[in-house]
PDB file of N, CA and C in Angstrom:
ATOM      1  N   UNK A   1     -39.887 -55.364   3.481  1.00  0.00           N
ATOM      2  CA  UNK A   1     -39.938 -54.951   4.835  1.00  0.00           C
ATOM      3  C   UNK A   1     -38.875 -53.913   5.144  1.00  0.00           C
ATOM      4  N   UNK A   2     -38.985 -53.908   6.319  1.00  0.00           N
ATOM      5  CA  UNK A   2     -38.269 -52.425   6.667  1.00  0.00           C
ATOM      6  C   UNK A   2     -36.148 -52.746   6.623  1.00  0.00           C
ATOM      7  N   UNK A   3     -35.976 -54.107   7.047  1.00  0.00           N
ATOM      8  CA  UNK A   3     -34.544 -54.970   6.706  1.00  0.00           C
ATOM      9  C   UNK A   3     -34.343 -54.626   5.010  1.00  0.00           C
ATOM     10  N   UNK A   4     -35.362 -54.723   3.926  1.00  0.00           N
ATOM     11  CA  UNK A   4     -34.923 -54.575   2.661  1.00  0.00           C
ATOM     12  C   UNK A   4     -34.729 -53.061   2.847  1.00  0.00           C
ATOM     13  N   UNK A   5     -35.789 -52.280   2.980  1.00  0.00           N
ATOM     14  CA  UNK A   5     -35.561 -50.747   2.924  1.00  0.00           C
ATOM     15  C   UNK A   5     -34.569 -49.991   3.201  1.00  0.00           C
ATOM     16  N   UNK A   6     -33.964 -50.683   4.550  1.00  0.00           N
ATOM     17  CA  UNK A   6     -32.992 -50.348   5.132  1.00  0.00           C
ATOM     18  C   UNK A   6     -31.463 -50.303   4.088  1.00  0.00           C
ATOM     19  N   UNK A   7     -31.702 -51.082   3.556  1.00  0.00           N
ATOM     20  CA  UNK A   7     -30.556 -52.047   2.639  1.00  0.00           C
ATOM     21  C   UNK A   7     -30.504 -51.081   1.348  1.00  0.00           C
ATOM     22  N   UNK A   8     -31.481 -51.062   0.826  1.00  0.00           N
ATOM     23  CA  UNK A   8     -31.872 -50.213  -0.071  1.00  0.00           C
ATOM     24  C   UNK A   8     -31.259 -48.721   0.154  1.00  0.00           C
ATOM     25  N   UNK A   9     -31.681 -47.879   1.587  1.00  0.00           N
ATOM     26  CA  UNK A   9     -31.328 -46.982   2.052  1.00  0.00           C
ATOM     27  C   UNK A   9     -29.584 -46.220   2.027  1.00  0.00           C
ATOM     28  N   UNK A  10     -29.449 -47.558   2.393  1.00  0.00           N
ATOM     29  CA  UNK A  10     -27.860 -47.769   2.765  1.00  0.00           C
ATOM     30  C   UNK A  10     -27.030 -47.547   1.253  1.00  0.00           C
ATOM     31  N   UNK A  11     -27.284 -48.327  -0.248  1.00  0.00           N
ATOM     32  CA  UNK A  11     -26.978 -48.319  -0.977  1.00  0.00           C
ATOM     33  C   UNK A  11     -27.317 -47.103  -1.864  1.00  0.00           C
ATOM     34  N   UNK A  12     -28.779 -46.114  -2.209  1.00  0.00           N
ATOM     35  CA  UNK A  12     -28.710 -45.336  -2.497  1.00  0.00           C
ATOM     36  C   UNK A  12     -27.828 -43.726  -1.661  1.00  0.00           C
ATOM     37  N   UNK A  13     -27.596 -44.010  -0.600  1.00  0.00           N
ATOM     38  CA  UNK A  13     -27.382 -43.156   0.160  1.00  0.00           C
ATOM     39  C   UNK A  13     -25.297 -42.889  -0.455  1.00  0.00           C
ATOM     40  N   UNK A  14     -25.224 -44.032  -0.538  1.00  0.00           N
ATOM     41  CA  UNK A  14     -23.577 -44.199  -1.740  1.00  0.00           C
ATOM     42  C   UNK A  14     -23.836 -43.931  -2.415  1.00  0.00           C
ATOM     43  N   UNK A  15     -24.661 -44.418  -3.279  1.00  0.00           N
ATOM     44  CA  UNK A  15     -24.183 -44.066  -4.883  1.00  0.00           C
ATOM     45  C   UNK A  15     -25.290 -42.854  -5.144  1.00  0.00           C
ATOM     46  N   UNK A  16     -25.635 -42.389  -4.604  1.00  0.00           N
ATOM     47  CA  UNK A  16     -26.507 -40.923  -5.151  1.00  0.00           C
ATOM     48  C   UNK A  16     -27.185 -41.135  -6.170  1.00  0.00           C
ATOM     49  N   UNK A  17     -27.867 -40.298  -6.966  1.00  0.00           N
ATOM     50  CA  UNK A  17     -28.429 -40.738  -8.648  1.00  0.00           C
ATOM     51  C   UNK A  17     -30.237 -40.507  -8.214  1.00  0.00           C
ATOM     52  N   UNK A  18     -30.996 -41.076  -8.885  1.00  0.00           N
ATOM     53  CA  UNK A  18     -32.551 -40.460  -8.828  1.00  0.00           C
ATOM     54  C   UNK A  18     -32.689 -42.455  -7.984  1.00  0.00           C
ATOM     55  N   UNK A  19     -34.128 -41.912  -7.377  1.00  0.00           N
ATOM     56  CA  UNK A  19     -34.930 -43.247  -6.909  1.00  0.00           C
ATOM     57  C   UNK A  19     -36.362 -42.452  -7.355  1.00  0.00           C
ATOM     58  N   UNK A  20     -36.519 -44.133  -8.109  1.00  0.00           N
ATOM     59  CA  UNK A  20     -38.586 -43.929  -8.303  1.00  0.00           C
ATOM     60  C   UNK A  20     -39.156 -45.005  -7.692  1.00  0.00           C
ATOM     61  N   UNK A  21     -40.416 -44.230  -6.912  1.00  0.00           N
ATOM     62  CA  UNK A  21     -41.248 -44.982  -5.675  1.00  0.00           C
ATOM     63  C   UNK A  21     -41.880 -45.076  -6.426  1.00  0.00           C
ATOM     64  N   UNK A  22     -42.480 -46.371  -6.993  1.00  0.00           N
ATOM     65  CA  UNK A  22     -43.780 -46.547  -7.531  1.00  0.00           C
ATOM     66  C   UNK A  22     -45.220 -47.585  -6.556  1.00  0.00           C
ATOM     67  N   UNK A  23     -46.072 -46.730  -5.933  1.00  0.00           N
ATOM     68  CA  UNK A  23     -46.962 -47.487  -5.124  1.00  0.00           C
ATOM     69  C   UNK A  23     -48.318 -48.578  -5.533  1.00  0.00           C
ATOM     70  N   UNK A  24     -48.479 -49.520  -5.529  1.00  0.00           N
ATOM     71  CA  UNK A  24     -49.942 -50.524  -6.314  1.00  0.00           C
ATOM     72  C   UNK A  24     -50.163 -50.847  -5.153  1.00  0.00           C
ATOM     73  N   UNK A  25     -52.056 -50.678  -5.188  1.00  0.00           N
ATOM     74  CA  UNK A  25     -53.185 -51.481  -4.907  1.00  0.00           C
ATOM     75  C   UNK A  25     -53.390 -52.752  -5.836  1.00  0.00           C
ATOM     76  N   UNK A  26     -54.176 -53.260  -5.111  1.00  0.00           N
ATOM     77  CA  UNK A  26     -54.833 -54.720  -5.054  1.00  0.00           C
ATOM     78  C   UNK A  26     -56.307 -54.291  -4.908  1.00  0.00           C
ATOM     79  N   UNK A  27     -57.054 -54.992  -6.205  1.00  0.00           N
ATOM     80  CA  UNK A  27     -58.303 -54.542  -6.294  1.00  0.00           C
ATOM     81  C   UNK A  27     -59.085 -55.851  -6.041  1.00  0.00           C
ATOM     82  N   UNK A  28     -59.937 -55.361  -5.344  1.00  0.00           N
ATOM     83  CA  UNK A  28     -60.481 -56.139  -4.681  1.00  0.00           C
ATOM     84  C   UNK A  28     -62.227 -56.521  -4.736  1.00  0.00           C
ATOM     85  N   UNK A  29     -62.519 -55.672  -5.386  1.00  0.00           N
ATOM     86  CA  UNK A  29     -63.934 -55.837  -5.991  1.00  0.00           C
ATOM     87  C   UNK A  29     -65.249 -54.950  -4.783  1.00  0.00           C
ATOM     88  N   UNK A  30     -64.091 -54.007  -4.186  1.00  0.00           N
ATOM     89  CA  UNK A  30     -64.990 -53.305  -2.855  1.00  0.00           C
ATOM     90  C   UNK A  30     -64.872 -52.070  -3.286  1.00  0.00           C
ATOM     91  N   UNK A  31     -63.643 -51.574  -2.991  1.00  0.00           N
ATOM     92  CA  UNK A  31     -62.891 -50.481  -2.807  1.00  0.00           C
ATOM     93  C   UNK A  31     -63.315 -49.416  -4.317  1.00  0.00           C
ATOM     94  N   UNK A  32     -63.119 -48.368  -4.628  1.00  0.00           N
ATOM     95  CA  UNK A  32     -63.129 -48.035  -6.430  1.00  0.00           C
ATOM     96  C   UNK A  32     -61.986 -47.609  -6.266  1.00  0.00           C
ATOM     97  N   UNK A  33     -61.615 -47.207  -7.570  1.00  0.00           N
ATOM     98  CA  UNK A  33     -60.656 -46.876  -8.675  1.00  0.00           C
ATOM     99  C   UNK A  33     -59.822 -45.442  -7.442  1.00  0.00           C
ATOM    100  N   UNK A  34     -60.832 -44.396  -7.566  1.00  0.00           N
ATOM    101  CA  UNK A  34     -59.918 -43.332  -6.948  1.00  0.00           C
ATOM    102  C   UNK A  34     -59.592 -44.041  -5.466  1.00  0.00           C
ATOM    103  N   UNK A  35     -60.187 -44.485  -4.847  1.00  0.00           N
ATOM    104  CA  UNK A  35     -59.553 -45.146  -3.462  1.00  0.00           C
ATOM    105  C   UNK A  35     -58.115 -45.987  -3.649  1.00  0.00           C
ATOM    106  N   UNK A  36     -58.002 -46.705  -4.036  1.00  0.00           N
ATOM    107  CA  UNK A  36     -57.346 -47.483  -4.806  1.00  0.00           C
ATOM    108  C   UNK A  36     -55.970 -46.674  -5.312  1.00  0.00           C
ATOM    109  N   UNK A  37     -56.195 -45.942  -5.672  1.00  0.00           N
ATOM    110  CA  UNK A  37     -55.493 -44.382  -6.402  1.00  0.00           C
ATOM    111  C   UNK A  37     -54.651 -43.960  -5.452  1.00  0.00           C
ATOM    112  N   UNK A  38     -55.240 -43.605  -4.319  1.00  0.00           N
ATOM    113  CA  UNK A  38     -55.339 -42.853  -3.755  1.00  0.00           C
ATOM    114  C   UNK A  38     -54.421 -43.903  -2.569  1.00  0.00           C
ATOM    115  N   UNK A  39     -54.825 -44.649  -2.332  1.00  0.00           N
ATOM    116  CA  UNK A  39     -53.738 -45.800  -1.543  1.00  0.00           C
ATOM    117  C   UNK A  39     -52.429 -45.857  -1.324  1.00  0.00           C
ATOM    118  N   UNK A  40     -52.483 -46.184  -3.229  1.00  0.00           N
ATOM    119  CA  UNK A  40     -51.242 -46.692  -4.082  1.00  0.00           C
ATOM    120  C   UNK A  40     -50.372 -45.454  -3.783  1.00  0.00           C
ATOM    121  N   UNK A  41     -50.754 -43.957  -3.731  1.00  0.00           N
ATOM    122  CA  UNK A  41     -50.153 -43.028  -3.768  1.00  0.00           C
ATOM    123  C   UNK A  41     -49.594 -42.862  -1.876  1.00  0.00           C
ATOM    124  N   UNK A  42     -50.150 -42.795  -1.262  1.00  0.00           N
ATOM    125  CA  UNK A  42     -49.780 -43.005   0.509  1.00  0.00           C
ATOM    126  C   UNK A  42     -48.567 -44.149   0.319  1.00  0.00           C
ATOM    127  N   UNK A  43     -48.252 -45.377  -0.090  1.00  0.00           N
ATOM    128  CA  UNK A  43     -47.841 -46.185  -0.070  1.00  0.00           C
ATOM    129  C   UNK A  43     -46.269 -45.796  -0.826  1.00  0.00           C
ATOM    130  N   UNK A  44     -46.396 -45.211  -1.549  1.00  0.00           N
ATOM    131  CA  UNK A  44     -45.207 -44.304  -2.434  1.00  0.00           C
ATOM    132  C   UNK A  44     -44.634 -43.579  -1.336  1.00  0.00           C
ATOM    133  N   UNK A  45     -45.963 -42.472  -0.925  1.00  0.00           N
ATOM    134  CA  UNK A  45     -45.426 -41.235  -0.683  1.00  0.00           C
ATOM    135  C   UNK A  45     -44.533 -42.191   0.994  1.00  0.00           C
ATOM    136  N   UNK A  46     -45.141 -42.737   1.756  1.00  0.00           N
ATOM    137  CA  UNK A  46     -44.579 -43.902   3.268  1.00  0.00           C
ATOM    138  C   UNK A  46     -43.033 -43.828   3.128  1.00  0.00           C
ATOM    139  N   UNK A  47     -42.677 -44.955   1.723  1.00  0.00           N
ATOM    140  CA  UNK A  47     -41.677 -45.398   1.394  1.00  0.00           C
ATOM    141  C   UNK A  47     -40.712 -44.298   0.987  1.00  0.00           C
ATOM    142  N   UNK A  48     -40.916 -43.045   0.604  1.00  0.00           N
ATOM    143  CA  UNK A  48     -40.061 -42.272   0.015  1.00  0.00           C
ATOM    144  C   UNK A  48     -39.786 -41.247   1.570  1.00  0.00           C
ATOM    145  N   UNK A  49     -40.772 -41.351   2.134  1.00  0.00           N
ATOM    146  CA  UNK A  49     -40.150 -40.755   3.240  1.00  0.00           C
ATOM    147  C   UNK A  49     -39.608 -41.374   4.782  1.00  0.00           C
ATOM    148  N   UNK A  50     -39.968 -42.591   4.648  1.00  0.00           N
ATOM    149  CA  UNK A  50     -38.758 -43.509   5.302  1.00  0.00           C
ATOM    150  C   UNK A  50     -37.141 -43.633   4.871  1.00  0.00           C
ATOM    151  N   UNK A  51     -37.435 -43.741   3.318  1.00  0.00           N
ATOM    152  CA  UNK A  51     -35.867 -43.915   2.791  1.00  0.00           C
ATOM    153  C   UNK A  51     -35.408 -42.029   3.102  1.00  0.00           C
ATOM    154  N   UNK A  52     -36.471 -41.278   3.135  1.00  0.00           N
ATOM    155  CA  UNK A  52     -35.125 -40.128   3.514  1.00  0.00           C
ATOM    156  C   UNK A  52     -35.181 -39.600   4.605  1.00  0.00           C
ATOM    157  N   UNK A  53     -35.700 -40.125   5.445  1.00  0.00           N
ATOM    158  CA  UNK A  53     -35.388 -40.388   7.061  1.00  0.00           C
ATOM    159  C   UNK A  53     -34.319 -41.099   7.209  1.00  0.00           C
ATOM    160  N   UNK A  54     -33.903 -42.003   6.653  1.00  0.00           N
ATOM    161  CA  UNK A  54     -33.092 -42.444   6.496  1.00  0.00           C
ATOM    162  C   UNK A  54     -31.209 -42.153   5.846  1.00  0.00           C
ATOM    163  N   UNK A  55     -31.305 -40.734   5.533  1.00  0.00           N
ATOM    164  CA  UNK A  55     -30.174 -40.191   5.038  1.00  0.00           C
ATOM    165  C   UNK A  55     -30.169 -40.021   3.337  1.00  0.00           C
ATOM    166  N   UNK A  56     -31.177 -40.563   2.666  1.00  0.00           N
ATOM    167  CA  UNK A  56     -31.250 -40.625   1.783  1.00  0.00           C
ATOM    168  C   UNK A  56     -31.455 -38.929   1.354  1.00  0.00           C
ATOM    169  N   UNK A  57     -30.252 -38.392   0.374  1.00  0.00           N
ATOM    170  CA  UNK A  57     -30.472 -37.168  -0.019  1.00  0.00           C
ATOM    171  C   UNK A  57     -30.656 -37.008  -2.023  1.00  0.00           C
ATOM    172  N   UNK A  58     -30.846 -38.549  -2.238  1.00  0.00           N
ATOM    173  CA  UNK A  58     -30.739 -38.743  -3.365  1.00  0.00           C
ATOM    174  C   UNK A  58     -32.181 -37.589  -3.756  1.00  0.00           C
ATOM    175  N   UNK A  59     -32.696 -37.611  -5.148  1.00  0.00           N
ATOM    176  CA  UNK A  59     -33.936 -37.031  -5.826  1.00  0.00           C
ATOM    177  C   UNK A  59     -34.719 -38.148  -5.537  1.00  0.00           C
ATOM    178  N   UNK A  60     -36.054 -38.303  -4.687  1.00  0.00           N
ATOM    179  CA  UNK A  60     -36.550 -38.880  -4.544  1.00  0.00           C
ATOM    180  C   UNK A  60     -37.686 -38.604  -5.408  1.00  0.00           C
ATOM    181  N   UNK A  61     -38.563 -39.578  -6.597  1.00  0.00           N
ATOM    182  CA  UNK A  61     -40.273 -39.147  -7.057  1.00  0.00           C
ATOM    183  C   UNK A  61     -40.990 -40.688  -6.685  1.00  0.00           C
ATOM    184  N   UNK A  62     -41.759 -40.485  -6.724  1.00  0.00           N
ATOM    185  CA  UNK A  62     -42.619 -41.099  -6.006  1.00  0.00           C
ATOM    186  C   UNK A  62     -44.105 -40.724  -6.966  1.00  0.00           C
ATOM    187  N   UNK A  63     -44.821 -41.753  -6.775  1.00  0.00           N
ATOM    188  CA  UNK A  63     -46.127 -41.821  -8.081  1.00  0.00           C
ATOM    189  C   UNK A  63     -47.088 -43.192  -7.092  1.00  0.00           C
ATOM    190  N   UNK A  64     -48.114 -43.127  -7.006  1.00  0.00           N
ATOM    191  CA  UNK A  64     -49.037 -43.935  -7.521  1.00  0.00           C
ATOM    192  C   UNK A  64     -50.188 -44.771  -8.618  1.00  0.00           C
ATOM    193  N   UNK A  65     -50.042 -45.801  -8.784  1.00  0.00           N
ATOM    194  CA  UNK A  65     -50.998 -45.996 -10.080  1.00  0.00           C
ATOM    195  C   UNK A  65     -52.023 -46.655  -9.846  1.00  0.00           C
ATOM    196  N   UNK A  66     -52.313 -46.896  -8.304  1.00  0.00           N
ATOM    197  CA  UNK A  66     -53.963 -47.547  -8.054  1.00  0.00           C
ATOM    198  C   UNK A  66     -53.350 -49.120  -8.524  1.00  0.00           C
ATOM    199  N   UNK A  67     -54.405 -49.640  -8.656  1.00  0.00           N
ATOM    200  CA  UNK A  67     -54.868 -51.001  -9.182  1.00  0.00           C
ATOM    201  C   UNK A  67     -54.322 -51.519 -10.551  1.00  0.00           C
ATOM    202  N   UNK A  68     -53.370 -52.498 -10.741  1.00  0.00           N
ATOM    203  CA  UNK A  68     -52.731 -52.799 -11.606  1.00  0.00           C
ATOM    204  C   UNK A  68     -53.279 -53.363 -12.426  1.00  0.00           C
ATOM    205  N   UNK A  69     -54.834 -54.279 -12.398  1.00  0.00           N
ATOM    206  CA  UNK A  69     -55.172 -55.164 -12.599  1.00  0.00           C
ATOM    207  C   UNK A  69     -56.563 -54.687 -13.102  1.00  0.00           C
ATOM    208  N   UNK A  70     -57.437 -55.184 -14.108  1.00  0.00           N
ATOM    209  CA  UNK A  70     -58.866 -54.929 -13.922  1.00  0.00           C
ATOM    210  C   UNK A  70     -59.565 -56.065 -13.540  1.00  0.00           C
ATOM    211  N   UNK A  71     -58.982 -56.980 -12.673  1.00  0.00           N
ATOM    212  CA  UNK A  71     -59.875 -58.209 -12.205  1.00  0.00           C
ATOM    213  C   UNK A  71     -58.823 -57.978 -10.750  1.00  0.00           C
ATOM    214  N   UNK A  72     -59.698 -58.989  -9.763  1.00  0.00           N
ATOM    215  CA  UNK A  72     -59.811 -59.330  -8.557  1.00  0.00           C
ATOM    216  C   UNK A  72     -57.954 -59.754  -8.289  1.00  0.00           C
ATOM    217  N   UNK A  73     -57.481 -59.105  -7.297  1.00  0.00           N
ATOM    218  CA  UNK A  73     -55.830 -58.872  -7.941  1.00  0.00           C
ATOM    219  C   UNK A  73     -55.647 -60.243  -6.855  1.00  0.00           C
ATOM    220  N   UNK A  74     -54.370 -60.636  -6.625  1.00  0.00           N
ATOM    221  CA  UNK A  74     -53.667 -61.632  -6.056  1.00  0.00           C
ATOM    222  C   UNK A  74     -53.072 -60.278  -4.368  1.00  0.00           C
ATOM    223  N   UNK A  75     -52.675 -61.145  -3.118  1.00  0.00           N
ATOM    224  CA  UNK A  75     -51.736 -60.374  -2.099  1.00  0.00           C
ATOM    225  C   UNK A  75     -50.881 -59.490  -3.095  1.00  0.00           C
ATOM    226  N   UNK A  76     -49.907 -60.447  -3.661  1.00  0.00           N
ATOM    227  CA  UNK A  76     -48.762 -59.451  -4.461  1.00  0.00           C
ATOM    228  C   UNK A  76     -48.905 -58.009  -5.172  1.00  0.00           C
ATOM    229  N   UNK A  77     -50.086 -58.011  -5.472  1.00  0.00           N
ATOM    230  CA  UNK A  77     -50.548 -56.657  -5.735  1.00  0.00           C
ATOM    231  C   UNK A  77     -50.521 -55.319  -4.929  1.00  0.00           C
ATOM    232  N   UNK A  78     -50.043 -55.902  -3.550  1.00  0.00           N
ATOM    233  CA  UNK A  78     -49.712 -55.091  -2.861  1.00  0.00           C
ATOM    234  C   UNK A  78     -48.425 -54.165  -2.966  1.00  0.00           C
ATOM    235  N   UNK A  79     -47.685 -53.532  -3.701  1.00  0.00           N
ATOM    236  CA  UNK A  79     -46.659 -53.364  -3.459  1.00  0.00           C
ATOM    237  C   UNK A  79     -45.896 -52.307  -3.735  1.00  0.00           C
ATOM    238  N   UNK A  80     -44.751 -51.466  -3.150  1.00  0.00           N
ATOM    239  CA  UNK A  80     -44.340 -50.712  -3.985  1.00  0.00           C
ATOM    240  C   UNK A  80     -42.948 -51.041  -4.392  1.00  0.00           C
ATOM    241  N   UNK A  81     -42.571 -50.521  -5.747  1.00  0.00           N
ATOM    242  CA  UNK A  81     -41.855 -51.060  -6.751  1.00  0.00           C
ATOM    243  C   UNK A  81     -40.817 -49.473  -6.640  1.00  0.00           C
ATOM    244  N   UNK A  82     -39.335 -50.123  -6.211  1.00  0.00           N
ATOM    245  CA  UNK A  82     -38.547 -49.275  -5.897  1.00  0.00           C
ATOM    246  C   UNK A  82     -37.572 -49.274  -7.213  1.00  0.00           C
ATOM    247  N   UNK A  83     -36.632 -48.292  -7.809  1.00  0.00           N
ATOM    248  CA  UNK A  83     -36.176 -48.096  -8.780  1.00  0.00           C
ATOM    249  C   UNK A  83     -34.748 -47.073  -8.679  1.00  0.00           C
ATOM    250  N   UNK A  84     -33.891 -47.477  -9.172  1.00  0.00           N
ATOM    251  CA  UNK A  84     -33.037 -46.512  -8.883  1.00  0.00           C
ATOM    252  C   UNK A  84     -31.867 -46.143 -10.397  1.00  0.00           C
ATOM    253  N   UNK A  85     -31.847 -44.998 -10.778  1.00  0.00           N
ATOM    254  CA  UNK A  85     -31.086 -44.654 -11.722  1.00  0.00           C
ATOM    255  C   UNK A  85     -29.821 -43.711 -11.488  1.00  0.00           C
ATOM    256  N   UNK A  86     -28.986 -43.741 -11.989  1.00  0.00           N
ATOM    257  CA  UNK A  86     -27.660 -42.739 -11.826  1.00  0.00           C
ATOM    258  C   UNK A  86     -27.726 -41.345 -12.950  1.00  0.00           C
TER     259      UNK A  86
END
């Protein structure tokens, strides 16, 4: 949520260095593959530009990979997977 992001924000915004946004869908047996894709990637791109609304002047990349899963995914599949290197 936006309390972790924030937190997150706060700490890359010190220590500088690269952050990778990585965005996942949850497949659901409706949706296809490029939708899905295409999600995962909005969901990246959200998060990377909240954190530098946020002051964040670190190198931000950001990626989507769609659907993690080739079966009917779980909620948790929802997610994006934040990363940070120096």
């Amino acid at each position: 949520g936006r309390v972790e992001l924030n937190r997150i924000a706060k700490i890359a915004r010190r220590k500088g260095g690269k952050v990778y946004v990585t965005g996942f869908a949850r497949r659901n047996g409706i949706d296809s593959d490029a939708w899905l894709l295409r999600l995962s990637q909005r969901r990246a791109e959200n998060v990377s530009r909240y954190l530098a609304d946020r002051g964040v002047t670190s190198w931000i990349w950001w990626s989507g990979v769609g659907a993690a899963t080739s079966y009917i995914g779980a909620p948790t599949d929802r997610r994006v997977d934040i990363r940070w290197a120096k």
